[in-house]
N, C-alpha and C. Protein backbone atom coordinates (compact mmCIF):
# COMPACT_ATOMS: atom_id res chain seq x y z
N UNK A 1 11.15 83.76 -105.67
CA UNK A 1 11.63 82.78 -106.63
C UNK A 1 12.08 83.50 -107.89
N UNK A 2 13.09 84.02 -107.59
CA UNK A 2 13.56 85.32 -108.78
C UNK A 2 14.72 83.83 -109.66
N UNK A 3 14.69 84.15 -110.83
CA UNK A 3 15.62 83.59 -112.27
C UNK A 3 15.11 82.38 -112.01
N UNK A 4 14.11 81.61 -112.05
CA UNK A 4 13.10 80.43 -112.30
C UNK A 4 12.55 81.28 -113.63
N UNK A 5 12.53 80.42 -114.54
CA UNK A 5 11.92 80.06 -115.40
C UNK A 5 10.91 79.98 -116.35
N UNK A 6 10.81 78.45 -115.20
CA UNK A 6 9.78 77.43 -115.39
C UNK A 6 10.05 76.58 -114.18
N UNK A 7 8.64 77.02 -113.63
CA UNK A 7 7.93 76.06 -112.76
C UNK A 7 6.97 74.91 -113.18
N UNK A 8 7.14 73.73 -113.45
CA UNK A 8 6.61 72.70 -113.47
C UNK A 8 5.34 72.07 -112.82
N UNK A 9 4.83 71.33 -113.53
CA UNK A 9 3.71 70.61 -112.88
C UNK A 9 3.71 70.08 -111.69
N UNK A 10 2.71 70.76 -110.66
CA UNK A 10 2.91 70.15 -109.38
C UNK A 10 4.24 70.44 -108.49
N UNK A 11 4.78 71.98 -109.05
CA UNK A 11 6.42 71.36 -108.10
C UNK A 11 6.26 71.97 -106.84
N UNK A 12 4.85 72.67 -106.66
CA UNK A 12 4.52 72.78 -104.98
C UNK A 12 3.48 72.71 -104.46
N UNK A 13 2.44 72.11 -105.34
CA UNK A 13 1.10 71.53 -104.99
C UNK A 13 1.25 71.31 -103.98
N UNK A 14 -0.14 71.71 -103.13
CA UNK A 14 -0.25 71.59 -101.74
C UNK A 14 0.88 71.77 -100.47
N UNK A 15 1.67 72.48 -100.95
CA UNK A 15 3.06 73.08 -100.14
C UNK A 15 2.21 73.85 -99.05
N UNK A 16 2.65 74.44 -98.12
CA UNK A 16 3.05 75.86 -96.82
C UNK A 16 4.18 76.59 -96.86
N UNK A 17 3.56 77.69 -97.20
CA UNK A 17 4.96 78.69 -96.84
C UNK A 17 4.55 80.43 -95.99
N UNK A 18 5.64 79.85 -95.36
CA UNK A 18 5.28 80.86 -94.32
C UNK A 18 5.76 82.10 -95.00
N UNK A 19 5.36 83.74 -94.54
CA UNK A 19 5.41 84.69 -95.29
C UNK A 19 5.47 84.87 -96.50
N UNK A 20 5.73 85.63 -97.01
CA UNK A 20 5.75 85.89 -98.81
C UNK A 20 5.71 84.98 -99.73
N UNK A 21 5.18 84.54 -100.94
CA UNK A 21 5.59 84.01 -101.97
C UNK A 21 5.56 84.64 -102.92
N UNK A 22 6.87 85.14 -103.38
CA UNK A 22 6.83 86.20 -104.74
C UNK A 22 7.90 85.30 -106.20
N UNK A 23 7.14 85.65 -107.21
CA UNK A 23 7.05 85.18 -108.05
C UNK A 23 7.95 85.70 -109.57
N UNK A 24 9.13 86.25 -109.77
CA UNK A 24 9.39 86.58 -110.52
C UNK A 24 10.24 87.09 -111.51
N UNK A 25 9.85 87.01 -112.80
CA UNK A 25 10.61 86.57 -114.05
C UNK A 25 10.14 85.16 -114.99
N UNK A 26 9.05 84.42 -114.56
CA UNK A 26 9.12 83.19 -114.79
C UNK A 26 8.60 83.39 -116.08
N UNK A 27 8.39 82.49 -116.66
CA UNK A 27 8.03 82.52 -118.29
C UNK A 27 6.48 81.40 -118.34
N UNK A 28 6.93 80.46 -117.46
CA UNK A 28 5.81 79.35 -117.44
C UNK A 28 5.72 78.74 -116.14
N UNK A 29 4.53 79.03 -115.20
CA UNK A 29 3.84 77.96 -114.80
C UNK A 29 3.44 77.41 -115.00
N UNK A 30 3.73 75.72 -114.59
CA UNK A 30 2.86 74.78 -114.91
C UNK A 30 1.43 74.37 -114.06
N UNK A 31 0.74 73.54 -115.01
CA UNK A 31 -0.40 73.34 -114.37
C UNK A 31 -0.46 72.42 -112.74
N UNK A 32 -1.04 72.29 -111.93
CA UNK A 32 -1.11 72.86 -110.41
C UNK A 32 0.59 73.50 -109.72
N UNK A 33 1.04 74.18 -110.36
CA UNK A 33 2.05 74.04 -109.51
C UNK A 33 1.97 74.54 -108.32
N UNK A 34 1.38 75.57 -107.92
CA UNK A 34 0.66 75.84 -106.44
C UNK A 34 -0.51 75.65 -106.19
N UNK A 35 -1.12 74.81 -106.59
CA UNK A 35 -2.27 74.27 -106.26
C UNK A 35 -2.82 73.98 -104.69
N UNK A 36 -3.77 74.65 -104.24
CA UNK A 36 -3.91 74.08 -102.81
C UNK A 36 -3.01 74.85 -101.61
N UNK A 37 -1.86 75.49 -102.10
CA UNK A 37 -1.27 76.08 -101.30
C UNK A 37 -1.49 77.00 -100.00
N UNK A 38 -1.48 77.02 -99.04
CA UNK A 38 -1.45 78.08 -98.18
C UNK A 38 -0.27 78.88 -97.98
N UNK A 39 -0.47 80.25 -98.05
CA UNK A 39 0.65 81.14 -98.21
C UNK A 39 0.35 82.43 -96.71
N UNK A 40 1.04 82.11 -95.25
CA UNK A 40 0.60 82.86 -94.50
C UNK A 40 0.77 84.79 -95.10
N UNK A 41 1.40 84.87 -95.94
CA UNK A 41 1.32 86.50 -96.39
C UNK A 41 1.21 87.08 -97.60
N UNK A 42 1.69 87.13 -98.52
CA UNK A 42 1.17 87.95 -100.03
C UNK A 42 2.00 87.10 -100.59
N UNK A 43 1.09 86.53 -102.30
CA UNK A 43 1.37 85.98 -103.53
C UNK A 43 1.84 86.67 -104.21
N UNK A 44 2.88 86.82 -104.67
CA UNK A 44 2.60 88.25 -105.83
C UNK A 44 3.69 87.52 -106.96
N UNK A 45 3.03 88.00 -108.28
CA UNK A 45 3.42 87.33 -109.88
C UNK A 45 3.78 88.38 -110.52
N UNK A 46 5.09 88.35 -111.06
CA UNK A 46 4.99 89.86 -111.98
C UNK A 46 6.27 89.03 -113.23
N UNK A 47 5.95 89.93 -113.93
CA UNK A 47 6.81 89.59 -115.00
C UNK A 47 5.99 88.81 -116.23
N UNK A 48 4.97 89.33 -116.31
CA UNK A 48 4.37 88.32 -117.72
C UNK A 48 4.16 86.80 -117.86
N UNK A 49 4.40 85.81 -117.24
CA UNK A 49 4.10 84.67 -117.38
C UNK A 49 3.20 83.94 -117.96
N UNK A 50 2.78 82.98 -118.62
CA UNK A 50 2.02 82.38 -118.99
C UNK A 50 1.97 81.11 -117.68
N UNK A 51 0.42 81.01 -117.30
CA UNK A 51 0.02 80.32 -116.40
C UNK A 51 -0.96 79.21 -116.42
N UNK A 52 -0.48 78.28 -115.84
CA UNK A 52 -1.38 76.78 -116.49
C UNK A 52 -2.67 76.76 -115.46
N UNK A 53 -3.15 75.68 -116.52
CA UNK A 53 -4.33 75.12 -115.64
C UNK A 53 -4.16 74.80 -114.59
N UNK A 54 -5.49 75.59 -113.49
CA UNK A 54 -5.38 75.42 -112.56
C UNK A 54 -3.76 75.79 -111.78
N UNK A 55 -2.90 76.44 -112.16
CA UNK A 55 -1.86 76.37 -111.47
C UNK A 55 -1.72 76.78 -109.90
N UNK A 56 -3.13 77.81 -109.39
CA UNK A 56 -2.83 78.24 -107.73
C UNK A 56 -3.98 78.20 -107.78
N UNK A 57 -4.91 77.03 -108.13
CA UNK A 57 -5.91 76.83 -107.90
C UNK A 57 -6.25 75.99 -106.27
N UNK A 58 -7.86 76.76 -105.75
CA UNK A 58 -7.51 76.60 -104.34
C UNK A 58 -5.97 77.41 -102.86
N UNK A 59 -5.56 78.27 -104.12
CA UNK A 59 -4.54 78.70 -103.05
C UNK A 59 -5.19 79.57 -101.93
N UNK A 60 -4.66 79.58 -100.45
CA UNK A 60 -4.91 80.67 -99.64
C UNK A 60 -4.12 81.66 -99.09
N UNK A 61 -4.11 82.85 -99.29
CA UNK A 61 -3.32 84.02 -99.11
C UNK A 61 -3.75 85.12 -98.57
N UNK A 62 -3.11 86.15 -97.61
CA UNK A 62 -3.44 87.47 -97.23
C UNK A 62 -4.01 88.35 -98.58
N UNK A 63 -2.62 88.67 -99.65
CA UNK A 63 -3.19 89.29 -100.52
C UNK A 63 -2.64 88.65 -101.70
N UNK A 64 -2.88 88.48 -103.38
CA UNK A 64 -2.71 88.00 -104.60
C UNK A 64 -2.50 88.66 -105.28
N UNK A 65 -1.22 89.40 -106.24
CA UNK A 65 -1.05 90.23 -106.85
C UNK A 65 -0.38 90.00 -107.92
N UNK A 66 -0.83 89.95 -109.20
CA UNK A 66 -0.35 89.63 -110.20
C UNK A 66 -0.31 90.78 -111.25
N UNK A 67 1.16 90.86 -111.96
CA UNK A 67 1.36 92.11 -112.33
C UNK A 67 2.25 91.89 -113.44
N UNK A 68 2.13 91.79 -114.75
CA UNK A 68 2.30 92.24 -116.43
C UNK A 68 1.43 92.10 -117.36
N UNK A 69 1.54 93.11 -118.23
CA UNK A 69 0.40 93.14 -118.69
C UNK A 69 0.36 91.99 -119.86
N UNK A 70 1.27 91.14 -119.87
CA UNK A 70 1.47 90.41 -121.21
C UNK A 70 0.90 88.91 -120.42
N UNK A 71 0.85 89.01 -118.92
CA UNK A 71 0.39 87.55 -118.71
C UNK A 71 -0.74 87.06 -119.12
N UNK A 72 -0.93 85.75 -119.25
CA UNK A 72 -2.02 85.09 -119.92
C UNK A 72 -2.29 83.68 -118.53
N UNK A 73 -2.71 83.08 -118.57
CA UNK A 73 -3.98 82.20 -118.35
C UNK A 73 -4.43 81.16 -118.71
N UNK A 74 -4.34 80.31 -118.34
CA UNK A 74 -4.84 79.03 -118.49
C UNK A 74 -6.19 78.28 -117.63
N UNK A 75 -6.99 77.92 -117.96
CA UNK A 75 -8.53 77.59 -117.92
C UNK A 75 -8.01 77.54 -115.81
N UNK A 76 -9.03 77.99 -115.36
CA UNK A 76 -8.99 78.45 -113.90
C UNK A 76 -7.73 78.43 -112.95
N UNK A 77 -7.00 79.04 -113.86
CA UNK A 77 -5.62 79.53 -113.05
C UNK A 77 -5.68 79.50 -111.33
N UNK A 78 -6.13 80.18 -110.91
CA UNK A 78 -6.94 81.38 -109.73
C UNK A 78 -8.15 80.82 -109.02
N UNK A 79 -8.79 79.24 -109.90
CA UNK A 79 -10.00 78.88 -109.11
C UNK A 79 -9.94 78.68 -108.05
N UNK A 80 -11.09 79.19 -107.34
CA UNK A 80 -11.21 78.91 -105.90
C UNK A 80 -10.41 79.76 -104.91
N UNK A 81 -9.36 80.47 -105.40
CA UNK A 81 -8.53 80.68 -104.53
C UNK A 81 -9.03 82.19 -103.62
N UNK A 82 -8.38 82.47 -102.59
CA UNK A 82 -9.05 82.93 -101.58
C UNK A 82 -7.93 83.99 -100.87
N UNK A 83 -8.49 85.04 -100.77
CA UNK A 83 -7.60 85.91 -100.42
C UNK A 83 -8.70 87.27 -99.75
N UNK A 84 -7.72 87.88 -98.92
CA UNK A 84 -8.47 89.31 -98.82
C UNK A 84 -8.30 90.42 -99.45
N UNK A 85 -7.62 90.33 -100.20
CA UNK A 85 -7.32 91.70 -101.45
C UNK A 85 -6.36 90.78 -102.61
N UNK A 86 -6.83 91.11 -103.99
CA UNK A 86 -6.69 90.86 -105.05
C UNK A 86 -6.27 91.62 -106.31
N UNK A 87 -5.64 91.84 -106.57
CA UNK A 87 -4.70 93.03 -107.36
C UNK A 87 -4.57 91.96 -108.77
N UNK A 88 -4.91 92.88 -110.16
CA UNK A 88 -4.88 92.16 -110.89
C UNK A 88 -4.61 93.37 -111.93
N UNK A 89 -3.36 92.99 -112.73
CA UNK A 89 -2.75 94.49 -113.75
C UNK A 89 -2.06 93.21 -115.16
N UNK A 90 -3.09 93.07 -115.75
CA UNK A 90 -2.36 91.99 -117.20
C UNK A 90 -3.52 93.03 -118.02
N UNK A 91 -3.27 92.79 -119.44
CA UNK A 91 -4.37 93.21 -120.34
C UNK A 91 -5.74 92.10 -120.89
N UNK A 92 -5.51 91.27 -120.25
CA UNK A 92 -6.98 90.59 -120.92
C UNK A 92 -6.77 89.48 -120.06
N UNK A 93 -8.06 89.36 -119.04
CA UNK A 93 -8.63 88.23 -118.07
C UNK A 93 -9.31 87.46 -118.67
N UNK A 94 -8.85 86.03 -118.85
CA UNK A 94 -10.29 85.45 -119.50
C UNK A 94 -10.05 83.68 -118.79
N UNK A 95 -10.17 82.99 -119.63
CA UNK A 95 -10.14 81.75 -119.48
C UNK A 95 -10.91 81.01 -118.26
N UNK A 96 -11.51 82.06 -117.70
CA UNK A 96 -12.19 81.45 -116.20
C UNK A 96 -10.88 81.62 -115.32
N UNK A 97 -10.17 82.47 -115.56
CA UNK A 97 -8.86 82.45 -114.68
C UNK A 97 -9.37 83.03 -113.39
N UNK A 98 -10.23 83.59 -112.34
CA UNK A 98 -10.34 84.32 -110.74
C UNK A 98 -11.85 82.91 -110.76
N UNK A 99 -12.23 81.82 -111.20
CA UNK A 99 -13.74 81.21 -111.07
C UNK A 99 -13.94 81.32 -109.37
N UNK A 100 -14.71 81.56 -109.08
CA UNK A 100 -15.12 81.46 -107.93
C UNK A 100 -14.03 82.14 -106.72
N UNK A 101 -13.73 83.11 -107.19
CA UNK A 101 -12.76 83.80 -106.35
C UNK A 101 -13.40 84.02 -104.96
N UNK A 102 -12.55 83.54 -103.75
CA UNK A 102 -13.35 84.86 -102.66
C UNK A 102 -12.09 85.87 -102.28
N UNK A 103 -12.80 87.37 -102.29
CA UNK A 103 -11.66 88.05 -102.03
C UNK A 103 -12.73 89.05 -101.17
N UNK A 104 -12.52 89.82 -100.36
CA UNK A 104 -13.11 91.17 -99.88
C UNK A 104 -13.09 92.19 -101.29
N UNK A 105 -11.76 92.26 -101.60
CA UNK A 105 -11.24 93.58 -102.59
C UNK A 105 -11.10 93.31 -103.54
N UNK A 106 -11.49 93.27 -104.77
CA UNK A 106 -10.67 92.98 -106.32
C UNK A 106 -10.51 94.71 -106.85
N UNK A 107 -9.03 94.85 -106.98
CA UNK A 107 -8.32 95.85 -107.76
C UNK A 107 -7.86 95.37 -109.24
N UNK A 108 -8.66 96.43 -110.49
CA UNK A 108 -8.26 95.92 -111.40
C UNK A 108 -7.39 97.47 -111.68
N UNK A 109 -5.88 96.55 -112.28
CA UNK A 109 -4.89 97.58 -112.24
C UNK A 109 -5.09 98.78 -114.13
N UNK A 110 -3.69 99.48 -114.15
CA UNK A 110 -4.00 99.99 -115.14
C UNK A 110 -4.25 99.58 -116.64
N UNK A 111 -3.15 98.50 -117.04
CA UNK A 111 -3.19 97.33 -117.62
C UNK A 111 -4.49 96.64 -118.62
N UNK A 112 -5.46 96.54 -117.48
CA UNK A 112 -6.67 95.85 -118.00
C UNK A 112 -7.63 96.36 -118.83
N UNK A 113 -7.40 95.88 -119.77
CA UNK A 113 -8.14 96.12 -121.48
C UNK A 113 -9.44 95.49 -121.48
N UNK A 114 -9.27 94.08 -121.34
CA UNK A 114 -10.55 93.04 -121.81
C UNK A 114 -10.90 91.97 -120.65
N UNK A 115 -11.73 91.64 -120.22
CA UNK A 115 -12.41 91.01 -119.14
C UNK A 115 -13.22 90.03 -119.84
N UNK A 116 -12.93 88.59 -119.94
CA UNK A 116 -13.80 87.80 -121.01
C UNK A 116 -13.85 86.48 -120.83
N UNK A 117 -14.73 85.59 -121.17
CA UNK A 117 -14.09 84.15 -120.89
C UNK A 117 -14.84 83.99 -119.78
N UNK A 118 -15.60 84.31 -118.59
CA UNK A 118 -15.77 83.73 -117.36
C UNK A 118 -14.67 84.65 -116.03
N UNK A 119 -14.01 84.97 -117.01
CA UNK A 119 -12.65 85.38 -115.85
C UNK A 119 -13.38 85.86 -114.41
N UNK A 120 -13.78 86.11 -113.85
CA UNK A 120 -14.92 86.28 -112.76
C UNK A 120 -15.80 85.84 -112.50
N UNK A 121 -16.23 84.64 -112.93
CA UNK A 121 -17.51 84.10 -112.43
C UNK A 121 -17.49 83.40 -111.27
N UNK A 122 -18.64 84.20 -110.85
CA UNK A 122 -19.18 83.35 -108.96
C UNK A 122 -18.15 83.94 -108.15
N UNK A 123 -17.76 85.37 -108.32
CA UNK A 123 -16.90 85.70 -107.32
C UNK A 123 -17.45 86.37 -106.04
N UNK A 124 -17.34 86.27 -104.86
CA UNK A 124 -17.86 86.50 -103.57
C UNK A 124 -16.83 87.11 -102.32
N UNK A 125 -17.09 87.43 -101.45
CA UNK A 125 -16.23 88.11 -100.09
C UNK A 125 -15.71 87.10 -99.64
N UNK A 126 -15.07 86.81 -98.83
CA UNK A 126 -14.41 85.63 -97.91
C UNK A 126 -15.38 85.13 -97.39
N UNK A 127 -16.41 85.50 -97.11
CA UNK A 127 -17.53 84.68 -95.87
C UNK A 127 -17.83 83.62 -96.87
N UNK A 128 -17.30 82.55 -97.03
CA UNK A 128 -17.58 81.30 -97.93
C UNK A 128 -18.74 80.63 -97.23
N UNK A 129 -20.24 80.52 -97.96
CA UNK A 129 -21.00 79.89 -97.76
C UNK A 129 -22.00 78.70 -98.56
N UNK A 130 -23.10 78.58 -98.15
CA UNK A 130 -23.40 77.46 -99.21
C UNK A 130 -24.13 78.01 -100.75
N UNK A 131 -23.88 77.69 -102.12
CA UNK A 131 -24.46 77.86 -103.06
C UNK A 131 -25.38 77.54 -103.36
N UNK A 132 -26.69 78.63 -102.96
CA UNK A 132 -27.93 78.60 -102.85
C UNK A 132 -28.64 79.63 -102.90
N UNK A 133 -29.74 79.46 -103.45
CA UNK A 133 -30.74 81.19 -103.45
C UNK A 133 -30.68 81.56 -101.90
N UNK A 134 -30.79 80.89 -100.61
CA UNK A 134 -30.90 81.20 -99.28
C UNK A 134 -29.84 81.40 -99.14
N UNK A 135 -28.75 82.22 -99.75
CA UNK A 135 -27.34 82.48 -99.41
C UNK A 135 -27.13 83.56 -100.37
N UNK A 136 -27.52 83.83 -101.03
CA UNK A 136 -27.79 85.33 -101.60
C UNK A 136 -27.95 86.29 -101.06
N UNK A 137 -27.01 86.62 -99.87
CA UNK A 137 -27.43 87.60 -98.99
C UNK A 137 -26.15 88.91 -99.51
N UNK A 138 -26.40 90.13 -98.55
CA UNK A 138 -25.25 90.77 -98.74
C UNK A 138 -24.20 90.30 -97.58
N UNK A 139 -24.52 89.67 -97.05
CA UNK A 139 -23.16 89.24 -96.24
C UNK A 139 -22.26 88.56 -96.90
N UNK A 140 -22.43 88.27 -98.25
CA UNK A 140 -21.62 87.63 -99.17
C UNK A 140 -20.66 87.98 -99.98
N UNK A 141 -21.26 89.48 -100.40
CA UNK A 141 -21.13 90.44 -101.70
C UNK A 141 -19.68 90.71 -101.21
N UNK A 142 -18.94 91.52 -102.40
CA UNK A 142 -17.58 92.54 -102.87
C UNK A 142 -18.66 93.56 -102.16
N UNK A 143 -18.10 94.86 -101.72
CA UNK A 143 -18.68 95.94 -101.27
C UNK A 143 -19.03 96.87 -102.85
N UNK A 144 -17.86 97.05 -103.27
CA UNK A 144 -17.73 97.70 -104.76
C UNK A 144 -16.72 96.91 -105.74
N UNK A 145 -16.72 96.92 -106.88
CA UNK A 145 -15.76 96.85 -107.94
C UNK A 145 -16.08 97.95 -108.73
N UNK A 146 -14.71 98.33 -108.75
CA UNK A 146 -14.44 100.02 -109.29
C UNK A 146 -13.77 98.83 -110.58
N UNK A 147 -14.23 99.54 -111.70
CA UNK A 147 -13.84 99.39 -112.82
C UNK A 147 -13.14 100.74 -113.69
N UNK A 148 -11.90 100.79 -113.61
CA UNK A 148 -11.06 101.65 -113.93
C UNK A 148 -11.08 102.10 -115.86
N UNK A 149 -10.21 103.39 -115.75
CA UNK A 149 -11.24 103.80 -116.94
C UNK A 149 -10.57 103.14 -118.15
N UNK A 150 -9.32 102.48 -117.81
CA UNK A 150 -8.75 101.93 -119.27
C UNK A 150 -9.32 100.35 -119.69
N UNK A 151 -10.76 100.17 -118.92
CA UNK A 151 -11.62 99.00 -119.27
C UNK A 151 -12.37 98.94 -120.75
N UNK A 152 -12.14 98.33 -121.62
CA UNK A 152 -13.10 98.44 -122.66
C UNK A 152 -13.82 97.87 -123.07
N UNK A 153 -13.73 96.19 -122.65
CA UNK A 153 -14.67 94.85 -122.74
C UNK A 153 -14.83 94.32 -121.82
N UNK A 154 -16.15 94.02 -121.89
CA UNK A 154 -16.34 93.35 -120.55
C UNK A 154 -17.52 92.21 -121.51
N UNK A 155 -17.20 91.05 -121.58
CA UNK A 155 -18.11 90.39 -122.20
C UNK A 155 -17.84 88.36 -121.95
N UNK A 156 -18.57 87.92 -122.47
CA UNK A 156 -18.44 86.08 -122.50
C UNK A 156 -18.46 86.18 -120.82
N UNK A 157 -19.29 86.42 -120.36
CA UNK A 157 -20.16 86.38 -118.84
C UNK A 157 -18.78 86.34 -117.97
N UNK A 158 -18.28 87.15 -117.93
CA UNK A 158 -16.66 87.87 -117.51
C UNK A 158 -17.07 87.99 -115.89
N UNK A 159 -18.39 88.20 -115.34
CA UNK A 159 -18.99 88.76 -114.17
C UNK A 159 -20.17 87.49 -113.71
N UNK A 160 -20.66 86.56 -114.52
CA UNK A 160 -21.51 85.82 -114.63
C UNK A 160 -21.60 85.18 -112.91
N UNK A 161 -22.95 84.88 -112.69
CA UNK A 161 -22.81 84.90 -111.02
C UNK A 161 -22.38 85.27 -110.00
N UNK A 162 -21.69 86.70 -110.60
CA UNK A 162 -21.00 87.42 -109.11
C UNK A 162 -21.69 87.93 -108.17
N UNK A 163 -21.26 88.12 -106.89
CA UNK A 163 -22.03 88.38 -105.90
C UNK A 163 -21.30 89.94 -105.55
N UNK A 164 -21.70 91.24 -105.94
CA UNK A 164 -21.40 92.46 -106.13
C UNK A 164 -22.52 93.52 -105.63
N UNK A 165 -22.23 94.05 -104.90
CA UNK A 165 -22.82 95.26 -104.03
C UNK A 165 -23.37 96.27 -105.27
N UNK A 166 -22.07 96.64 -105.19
CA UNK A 166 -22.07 98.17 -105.96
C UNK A 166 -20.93 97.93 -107.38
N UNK A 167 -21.30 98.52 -108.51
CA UNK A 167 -20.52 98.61 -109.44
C UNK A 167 -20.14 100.27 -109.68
N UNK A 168 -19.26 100.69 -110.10
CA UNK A 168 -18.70 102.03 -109.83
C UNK A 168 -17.61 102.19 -111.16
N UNK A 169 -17.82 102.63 -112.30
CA UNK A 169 -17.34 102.86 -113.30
C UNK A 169 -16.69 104.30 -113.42
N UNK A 170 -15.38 104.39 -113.42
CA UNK A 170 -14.60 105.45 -113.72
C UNK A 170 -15.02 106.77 -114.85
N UNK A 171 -15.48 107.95 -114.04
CA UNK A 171 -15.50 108.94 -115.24
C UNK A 171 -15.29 109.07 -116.60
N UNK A 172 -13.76 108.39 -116.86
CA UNK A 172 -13.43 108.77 -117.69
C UNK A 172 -13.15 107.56 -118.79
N UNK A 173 -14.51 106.67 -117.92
CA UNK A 173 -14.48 105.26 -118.87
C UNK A 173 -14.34 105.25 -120.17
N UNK A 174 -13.33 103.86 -120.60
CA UNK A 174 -13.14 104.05 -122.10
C UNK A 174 -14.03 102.71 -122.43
N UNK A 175 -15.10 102.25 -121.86
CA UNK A 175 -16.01 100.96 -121.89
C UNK A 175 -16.84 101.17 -123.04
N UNK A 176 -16.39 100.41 -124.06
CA UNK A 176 -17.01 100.79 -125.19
C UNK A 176 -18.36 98.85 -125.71
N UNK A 177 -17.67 98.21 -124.87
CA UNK A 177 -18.78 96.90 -125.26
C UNK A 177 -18.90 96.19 -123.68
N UNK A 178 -20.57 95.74 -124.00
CA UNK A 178 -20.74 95.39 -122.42
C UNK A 178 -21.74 94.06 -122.68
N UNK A 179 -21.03 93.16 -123.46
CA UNK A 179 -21.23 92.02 -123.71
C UNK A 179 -22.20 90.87 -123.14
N UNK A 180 -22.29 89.58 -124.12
CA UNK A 180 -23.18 88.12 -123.93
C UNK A 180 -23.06 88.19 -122.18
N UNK A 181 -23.82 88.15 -121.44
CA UNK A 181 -23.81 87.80 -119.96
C UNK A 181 -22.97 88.38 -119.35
N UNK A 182 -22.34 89.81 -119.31
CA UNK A 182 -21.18 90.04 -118.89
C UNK A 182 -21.74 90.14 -117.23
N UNK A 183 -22.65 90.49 -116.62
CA UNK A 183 -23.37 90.88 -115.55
C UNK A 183 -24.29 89.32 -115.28
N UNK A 184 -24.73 89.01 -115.62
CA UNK A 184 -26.00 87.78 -116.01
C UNK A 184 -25.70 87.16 -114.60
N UNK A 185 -27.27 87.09 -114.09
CA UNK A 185 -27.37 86.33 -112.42
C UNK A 185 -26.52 86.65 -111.67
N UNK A 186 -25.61 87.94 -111.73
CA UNK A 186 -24.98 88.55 -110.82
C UNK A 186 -25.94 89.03 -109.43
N UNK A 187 -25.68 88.86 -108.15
CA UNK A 187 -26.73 89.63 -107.51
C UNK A 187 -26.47 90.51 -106.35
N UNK A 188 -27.32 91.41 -106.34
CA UNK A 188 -27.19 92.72 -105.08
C UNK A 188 -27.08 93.62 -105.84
N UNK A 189 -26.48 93.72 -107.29
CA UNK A 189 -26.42 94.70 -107.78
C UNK A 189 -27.32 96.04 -107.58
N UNK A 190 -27.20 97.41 -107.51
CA UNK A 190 -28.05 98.66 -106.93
C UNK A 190 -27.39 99.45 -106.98
């Protein structure tokens, strides 16, 4: 969807599209505009956009890749939505934009400065199960999230209920604040 804009409210809520949906140049998504969507092959967003509420909230995709660093976010952009690899290169995640992500993989690209807001909370693997202490298993967990070294905030429970194996922080981390709940009731952590 190259020289769009602006995508509007709802203008493919609950759509199907078979192979690719790529995304770019747009300036504004509106709120659900892919909402609910199933996408049989890769999402991918580039070009800076500003993105509404809820706009690919509930979407399902192979992989999700969103890519400028100037994009922004609107209160759970990304909720729910479900993918097996997740690529994410903007400078500041927040708004509750990935809530309850399931992905196998989250890649945070070079881009990413600040992690805040919720932007990760309750994120888990694809094995979608029930939300419960008896589901706290590792059959649930991310294997790792590598946090790359141009990270510097991580705070406002950015991680809050994630379900995370292993955390793995880059040598040459530039993580200088590790904020209100940024980890908080996360579990498996080790």
């Amino acid at each position: 969807m190259d020289n769009l804009t602006t995508l509007d409210e709802g203008a493919f809520g609950g759509a199907v599209f078979t192979g690719n949906l790529t995304i770019n140049g747009a300036k504004t998504i509106g709120k659900s505009a892919f909402a609910y969507d199933k996408v049989t092959g890769d999402v991918t967003v580039s070009g800076s956009p500003a993105i509404g509420e809820i706009a690919f909230y509930g979407i399902q995709a192979a992989t999700i890749t969103i890519d400028g660093a100037q994009t922004t976010f609107d209160k759970t952009a990304f909720g729910f939505a479900t993918a097996d690899h997740v690529t994410v290169n903007v400078a500041t995640l927040d708004h509750e934009a990935f809530y309850h992500l399931y992905t196998d993989q989250l890649t945070l690209g070079p881009d990413v400065r600040d992690i805040t807001d919720g932007a990760f909370q309750f994120i888990q693997n694809t094995k979608k199960t029930e939300s419960n202490a008896e589901n706290d298993t590792t059959d649930v967990q991310i294997a790792v999230l590598n946090l790359p070294a141009n990270v510097k905030t991580i705070s406002g429970s950015a991680f809050y209920g994630s379900k995370v194996k292993t955390i793995a922080v880059a040598e040459n981390s530039q993580l200088t604040t590790l904020g209100f709940q940024a980890f908080a009731f996360s579990t498996g952590l080790y």
